[in-house]
PDB file of N, CA and C in Angstrom:
ATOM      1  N   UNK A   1       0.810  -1.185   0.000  1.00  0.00           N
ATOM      2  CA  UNK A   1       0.000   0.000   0.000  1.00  0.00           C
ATOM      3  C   UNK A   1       0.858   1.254   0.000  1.00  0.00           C
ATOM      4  N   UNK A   2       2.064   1.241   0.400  1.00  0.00           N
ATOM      5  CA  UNK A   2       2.584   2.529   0.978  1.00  0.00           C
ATOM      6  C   UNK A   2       3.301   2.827  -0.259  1.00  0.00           C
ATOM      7  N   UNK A   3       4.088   1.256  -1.556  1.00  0.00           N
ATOM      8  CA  UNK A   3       4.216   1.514  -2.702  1.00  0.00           C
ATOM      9  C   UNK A   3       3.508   2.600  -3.736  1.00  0.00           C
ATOM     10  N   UNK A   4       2.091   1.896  -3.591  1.00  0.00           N
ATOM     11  CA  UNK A   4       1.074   2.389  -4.255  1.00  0.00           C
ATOM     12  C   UNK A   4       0.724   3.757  -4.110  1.00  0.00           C
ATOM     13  N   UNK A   5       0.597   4.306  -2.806  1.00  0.00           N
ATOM     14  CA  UNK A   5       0.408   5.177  -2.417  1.00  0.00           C
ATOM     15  C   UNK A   5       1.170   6.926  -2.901  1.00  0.00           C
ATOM     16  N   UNK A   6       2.740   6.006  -2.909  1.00  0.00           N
ATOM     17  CA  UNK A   6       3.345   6.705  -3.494  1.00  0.00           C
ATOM     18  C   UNK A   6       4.300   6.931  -4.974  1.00  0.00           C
ATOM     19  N   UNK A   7       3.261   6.595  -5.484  1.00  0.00           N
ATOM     20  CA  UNK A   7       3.484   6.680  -7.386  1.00  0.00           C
ATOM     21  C   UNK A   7       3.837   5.069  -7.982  1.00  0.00           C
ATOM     22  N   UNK A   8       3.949   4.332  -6.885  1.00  0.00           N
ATOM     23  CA  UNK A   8       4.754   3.049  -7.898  1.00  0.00           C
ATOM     24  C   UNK A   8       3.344   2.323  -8.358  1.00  0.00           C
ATOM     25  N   UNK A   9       3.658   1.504  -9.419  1.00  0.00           N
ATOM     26  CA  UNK A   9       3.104   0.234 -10.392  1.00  0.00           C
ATOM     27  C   UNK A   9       3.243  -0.759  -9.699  1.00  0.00           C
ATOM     28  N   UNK A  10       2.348  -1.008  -8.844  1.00  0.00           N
ATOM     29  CA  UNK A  10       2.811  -2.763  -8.062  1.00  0.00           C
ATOM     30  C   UNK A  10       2.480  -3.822  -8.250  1.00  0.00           C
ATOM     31  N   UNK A  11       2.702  -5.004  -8.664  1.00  0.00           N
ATOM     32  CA  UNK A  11       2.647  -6.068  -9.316  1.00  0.00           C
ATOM     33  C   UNK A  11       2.685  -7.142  -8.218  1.00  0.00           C
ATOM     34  N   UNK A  12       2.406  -8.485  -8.400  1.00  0.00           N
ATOM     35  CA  UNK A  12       2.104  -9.749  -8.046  1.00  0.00           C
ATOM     36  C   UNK A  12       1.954 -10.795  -8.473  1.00  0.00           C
ATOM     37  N   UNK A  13       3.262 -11.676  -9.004  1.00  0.00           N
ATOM     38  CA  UNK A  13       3.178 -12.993 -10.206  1.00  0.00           C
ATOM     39  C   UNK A  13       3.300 -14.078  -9.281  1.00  0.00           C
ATOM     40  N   UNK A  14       2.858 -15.182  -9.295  1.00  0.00           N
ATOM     41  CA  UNK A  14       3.481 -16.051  -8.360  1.00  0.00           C
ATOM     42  C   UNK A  14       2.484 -16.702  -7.170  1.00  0.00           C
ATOM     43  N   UNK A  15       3.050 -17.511  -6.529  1.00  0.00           N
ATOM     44  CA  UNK A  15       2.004 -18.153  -5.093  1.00  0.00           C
ATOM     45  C   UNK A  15       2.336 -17.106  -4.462  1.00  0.00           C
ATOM     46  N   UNK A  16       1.016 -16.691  -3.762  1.00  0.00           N
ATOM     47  CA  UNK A  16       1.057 -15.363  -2.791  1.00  0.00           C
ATOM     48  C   UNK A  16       1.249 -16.538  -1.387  1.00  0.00           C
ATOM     49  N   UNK A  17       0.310 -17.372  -0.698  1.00  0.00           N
ATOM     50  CA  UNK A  17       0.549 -17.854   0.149  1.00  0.00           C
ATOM     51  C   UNK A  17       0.455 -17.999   1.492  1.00  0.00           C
ATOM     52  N   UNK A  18       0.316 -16.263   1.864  1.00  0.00           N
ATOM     53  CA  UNK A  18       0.028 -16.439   2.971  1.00  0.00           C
ATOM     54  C   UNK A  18      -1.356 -15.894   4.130  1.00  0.00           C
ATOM     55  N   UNK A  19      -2.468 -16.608   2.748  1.00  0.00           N
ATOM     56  CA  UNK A  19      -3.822 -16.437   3.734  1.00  0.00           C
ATOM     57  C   UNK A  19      -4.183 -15.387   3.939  1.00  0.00           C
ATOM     58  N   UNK A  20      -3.632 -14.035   3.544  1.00  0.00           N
ATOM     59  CA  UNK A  20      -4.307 -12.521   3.677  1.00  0.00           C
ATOM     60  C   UNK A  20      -5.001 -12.050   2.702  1.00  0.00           C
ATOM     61  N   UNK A  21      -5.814 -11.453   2.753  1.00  0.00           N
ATOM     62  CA  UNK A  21      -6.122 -10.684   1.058  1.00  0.00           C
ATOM     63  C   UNK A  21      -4.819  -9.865   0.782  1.00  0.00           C
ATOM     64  N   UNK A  22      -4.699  -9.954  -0.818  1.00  0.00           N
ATOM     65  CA  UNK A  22      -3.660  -9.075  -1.159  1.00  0.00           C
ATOM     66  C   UNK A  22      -4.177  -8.429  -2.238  1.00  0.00           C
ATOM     67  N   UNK A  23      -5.288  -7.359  -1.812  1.00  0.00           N
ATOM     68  CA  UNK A  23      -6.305  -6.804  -2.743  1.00  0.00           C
ATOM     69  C   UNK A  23      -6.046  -5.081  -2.761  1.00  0.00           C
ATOM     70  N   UNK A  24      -4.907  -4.633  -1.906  1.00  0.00           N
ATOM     71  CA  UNK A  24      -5.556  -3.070  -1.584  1.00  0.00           C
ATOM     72  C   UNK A  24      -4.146  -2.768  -2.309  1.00  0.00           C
ATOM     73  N   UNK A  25      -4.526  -1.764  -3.234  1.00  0.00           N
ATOM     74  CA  UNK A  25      -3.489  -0.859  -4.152  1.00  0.00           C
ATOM     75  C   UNK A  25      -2.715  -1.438  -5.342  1.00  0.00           C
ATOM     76  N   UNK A  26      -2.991  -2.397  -5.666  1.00  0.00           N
ATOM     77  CA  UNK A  26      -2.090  -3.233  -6.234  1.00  0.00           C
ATOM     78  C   UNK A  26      -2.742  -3.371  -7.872  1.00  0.00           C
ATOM     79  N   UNK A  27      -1.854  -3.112  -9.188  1.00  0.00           N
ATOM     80  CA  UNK A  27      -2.462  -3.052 -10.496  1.00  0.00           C
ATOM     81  C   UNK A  27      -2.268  -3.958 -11.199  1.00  0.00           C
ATOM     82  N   UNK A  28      -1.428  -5.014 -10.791  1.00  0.00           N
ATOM     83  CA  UNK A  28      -1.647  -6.135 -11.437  1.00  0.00           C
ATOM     84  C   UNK A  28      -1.480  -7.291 -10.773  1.00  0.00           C
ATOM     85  N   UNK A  29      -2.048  -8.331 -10.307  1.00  0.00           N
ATOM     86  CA  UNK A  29      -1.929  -9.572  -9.946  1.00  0.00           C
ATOM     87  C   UNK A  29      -2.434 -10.554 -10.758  1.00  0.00           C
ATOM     88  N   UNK A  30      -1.459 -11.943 -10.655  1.00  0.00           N
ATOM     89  CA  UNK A  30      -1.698 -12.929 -11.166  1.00  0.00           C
ATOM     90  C   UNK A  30      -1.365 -14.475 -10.084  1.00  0.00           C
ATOM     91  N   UNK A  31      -2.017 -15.175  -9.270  1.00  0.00           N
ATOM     92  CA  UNK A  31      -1.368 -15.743  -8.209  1.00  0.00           C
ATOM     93  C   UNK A  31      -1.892 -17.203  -9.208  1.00  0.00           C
ATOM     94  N   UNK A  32      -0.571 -17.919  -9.160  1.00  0.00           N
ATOM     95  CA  UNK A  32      -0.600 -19.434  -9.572  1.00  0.00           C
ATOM     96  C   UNK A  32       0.310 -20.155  -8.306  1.00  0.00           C
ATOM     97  N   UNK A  33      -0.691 -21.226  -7.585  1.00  0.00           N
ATOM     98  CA  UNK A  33      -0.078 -22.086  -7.324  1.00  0.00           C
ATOM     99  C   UNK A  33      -0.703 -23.737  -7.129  1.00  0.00           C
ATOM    100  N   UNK A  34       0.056 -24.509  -7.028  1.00  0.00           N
ATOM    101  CA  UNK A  34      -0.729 -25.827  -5.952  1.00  0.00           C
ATOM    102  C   UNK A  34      -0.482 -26.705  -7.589  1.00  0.00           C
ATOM    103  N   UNK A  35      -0.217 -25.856  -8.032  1.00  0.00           N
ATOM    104  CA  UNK A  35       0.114 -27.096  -9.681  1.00  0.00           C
ATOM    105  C   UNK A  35       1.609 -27.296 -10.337  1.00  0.00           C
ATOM    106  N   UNK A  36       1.840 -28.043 -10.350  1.00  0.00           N
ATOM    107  CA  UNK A  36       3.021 -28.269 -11.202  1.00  0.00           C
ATOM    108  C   UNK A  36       3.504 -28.241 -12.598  1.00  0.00           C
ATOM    109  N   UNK A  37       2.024 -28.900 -13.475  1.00  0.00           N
ATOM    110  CA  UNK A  37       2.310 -29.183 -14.934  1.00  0.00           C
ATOM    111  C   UNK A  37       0.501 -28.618 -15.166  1.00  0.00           C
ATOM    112  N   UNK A  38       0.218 -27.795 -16.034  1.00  0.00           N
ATOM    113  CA  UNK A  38      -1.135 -27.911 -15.772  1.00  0.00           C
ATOM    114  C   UNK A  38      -1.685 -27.079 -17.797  1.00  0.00           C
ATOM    115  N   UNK A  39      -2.415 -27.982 -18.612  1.00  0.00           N
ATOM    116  CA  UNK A  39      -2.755 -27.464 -19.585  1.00  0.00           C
ATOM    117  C   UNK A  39      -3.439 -26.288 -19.837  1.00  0.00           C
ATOM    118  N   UNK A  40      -2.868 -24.987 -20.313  1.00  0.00           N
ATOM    119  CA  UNK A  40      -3.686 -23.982 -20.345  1.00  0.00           C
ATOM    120  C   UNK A  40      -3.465 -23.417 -22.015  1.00  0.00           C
ATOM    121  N   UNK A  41      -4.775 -23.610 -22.369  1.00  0.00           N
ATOM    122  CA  UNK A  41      -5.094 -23.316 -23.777  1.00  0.00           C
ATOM    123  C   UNK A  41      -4.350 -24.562 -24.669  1.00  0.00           C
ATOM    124  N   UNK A  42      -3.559 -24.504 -25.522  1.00  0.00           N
ATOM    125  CA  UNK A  42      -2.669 -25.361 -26.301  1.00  0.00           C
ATOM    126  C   UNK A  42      -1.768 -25.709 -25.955  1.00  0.00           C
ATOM    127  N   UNK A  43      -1.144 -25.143 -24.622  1.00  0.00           N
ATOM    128  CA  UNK A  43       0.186 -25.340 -24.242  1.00  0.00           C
ATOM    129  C   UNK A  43       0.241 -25.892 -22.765  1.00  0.00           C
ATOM    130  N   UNK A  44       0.813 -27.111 -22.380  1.00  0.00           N
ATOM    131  CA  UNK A  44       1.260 -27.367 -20.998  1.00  0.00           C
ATOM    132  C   UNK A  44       2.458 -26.452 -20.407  1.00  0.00           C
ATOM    133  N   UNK A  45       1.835 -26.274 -19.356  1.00  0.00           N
ATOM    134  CA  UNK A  45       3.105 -25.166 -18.936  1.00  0.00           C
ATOM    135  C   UNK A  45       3.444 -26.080 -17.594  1.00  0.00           C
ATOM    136  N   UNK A  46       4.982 -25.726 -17.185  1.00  0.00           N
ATOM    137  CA  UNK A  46       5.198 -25.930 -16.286  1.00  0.00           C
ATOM    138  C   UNK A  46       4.973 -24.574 -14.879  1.00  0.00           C
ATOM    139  N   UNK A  47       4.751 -24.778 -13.812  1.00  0.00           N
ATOM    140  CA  UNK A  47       4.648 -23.642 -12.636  1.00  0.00           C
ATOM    141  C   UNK A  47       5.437 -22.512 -13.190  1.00  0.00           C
ATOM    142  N   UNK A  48       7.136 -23.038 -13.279  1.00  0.00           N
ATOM    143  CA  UNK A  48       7.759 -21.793 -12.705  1.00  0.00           C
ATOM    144  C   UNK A  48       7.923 -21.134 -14.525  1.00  0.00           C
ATOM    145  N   UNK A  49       7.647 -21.997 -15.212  1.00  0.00           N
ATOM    146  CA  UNK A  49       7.281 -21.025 -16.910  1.00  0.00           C
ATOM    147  C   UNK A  49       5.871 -20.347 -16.550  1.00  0.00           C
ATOM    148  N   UNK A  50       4.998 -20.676 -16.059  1.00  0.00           N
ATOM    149  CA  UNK A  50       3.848 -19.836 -16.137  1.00  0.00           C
ATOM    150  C   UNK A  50       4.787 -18.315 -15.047  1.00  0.00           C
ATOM    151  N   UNK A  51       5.068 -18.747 -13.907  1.00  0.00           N
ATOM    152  CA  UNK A  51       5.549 -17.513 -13.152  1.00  0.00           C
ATOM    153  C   UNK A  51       5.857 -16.385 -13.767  1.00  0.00           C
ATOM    154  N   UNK A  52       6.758 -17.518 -14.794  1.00  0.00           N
ATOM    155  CA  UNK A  52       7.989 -16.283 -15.407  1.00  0.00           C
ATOM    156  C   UNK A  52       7.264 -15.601 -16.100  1.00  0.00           C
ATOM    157  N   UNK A  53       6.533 -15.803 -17.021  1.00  0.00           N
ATOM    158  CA  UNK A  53       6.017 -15.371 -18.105  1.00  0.00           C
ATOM    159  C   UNK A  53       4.628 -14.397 -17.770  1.00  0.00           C
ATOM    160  N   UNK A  54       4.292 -14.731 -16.424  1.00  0.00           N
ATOM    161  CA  UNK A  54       3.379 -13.584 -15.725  1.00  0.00           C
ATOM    162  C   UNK A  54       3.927 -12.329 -15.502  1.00  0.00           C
ATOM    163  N   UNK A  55       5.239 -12.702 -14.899  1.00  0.00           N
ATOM    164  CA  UNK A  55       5.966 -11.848 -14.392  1.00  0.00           C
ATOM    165  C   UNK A  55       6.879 -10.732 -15.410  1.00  0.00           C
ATOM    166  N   UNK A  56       7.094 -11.371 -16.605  1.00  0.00           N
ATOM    167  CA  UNK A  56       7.536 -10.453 -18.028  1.00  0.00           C
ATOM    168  C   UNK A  56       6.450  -9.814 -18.225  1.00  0.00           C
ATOM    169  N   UNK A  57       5.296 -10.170 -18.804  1.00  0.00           N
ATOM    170  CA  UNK A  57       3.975  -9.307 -19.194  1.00  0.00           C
ATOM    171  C   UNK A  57       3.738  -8.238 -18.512  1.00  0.00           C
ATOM    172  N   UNK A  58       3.968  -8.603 -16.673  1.00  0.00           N
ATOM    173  CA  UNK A  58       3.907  -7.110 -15.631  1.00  0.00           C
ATOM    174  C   UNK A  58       5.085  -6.287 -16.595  1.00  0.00           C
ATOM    175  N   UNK A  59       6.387  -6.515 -16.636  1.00  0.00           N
ATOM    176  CA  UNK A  59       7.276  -5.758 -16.781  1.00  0.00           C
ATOM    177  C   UNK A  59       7.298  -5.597 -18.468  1.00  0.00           C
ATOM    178  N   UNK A  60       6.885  -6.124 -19.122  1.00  0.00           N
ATOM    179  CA  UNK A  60       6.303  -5.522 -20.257  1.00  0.00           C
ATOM    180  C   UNK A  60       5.231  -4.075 -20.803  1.00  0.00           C
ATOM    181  N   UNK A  61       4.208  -4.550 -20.017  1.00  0.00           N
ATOM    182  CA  UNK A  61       3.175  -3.848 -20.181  1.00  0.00           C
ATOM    183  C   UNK A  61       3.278  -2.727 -18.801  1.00  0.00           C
ATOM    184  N   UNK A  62       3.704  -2.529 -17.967  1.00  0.00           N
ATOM    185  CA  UNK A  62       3.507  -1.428 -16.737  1.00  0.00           C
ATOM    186  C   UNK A  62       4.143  -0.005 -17.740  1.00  0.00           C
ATOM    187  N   UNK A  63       3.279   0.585 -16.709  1.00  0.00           N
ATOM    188  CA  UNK A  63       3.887   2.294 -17.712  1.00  0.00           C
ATOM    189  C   UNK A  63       5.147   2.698 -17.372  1.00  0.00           C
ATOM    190  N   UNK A  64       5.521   2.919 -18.324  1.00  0.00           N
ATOM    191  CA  UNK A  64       7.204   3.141 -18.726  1.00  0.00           C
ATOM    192  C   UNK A  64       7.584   4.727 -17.546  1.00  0.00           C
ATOM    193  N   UNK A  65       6.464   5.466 -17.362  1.00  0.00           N
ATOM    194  CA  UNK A  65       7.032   6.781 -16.392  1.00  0.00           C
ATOM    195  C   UNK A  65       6.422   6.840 -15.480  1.00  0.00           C
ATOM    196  N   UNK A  66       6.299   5.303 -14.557  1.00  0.00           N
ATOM    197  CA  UNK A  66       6.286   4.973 -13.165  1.00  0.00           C
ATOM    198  C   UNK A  66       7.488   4.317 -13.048  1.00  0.00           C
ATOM    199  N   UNK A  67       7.619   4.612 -11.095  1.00  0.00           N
ATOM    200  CA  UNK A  67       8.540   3.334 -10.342  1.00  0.00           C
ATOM    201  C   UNK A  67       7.585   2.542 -10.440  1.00  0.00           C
ATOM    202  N   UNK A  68       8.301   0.980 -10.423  1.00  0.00           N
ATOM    203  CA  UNK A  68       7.195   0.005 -10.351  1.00  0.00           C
ATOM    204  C   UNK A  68       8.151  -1.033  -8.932  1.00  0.00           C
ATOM    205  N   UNK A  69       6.968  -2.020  -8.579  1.00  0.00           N
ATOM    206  CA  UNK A  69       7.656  -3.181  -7.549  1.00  0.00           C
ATOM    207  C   UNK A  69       6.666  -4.071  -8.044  1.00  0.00           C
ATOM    208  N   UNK A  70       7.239  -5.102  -8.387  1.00  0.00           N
ATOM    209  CA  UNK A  70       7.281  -6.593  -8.478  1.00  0.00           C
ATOM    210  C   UNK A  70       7.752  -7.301  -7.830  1.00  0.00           C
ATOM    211  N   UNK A  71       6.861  -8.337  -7.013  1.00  0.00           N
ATOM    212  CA  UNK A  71       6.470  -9.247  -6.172  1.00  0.00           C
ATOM    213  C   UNK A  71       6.459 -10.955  -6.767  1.00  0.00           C
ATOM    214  N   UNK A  72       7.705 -11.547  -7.457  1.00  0.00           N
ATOM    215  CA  UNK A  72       7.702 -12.948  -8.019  1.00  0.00           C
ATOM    216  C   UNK A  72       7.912 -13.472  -7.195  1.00  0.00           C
ATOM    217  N   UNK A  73       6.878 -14.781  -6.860  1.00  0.00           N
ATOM    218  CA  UNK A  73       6.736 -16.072  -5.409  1.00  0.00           C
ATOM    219  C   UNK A  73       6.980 -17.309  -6.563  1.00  0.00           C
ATOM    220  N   UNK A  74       7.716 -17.927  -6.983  1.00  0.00           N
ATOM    221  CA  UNK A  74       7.687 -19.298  -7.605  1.00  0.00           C
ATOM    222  C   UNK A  74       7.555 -20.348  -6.902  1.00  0.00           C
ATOM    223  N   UNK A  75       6.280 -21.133  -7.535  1.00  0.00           N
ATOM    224  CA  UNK A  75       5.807 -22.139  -6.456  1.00  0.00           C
ATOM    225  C   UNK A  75       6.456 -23.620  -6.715  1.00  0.00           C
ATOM    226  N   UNK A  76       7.235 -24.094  -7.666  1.00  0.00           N
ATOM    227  CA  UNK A  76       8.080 -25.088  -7.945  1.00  0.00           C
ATOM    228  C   UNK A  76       9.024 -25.090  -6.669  1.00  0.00           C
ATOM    229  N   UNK A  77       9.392 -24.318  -5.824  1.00  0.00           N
ATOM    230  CA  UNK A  77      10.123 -25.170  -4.325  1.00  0.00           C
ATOM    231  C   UNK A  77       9.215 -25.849  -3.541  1.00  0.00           C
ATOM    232  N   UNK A  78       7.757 -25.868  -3.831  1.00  0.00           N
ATOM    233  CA  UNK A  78       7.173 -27.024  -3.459  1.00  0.00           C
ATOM    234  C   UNK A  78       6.940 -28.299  -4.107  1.00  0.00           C
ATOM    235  N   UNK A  79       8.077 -28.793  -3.976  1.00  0.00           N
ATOM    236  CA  UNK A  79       7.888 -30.057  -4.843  1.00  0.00           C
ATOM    237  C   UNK A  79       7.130 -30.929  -4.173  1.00  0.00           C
ATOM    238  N   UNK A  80       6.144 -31.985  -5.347  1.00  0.00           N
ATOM    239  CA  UNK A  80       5.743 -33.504  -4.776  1.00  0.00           C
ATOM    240  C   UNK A  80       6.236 -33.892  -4.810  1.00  0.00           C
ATOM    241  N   UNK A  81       6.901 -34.401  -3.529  1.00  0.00           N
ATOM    242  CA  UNK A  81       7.785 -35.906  -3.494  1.00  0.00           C
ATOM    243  C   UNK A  81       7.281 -36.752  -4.249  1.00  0.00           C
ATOM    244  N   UNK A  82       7.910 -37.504  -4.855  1.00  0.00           N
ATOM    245  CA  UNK A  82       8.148 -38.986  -5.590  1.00  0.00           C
ATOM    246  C   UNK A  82       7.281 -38.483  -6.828  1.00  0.00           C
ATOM    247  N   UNK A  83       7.019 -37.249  -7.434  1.00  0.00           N
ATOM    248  CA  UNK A  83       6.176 -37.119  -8.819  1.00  0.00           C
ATOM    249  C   UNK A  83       8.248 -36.622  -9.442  1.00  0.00           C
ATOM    250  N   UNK A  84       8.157 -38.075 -10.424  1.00  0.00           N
ATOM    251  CA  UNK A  84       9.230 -37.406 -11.471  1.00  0.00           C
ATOM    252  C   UNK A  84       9.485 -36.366 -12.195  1.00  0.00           C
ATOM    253  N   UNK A  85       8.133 -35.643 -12.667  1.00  0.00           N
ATOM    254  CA  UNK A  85       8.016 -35.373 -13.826  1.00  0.00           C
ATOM    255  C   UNK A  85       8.229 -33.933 -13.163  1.00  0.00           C
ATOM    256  N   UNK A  86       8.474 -33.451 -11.643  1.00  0.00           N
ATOM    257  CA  UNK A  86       9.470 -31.968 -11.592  1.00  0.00           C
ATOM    258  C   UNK A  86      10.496 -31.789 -11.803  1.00  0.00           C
ATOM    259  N   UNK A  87      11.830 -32.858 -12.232  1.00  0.00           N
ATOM    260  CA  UNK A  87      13.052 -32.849 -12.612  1.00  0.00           C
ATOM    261  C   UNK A  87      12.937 -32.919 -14.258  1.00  0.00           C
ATOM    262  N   UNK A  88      11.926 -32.824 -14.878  1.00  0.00           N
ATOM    263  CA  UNK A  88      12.296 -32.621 -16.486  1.00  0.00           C
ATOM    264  C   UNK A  88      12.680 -31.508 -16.710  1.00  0.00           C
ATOM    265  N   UNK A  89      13.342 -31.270 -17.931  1.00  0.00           N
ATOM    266  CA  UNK A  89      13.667 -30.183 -18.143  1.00  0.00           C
ATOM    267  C   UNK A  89      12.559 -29.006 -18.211  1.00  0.00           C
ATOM    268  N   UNK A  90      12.641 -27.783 -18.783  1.00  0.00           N
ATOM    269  CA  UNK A  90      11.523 -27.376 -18.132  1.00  0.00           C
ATOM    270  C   UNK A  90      11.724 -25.837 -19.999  1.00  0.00           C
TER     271      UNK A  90
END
């Protein structure tokens, strides 16, 4: 809030996590988590490719004559034990 408050672009890609609303001042959020491999549209994405790629679009698209803060949580350090298919390449 205190970002927001004072001129910045604040952003949110990633598992937020911790049970609060994270609703006040904030112009872009996108929160992915609890999945690992998950089909969206034509393409399987993995977690931390969806992250990333949330997280470029903020820094793509935010207005060029603001400060901005970006907030990336990547949820791939929660791995499922014994699911192989988080050590593929990615």
């Amino acid at each position: 809030e205190i970002l927001a408050r004072n001129g910045y672009h604040v952003g949110h890609a990633g598992k937020w996590g911790v049970y609060l609303p994270f609703d006040k001042n904030i112009d872009f959020s996108v929160e992915d988590d609890g999945w690992h491999y998950r089909k969206l549209g034509n393409k399987v994405w993995h977690i931390t490719e969806k992250n990333e790629a949330d997280a470029l679009r903020f820094l793509v698209t935010r207005p060029k004559d603001k400060p901005f803060f970006l907030n990336v949580a990547f949820f791939a350090t929660h791995a499922k034990d014994g699911d192989v298919r988080q050590y593929m390449p990615q």
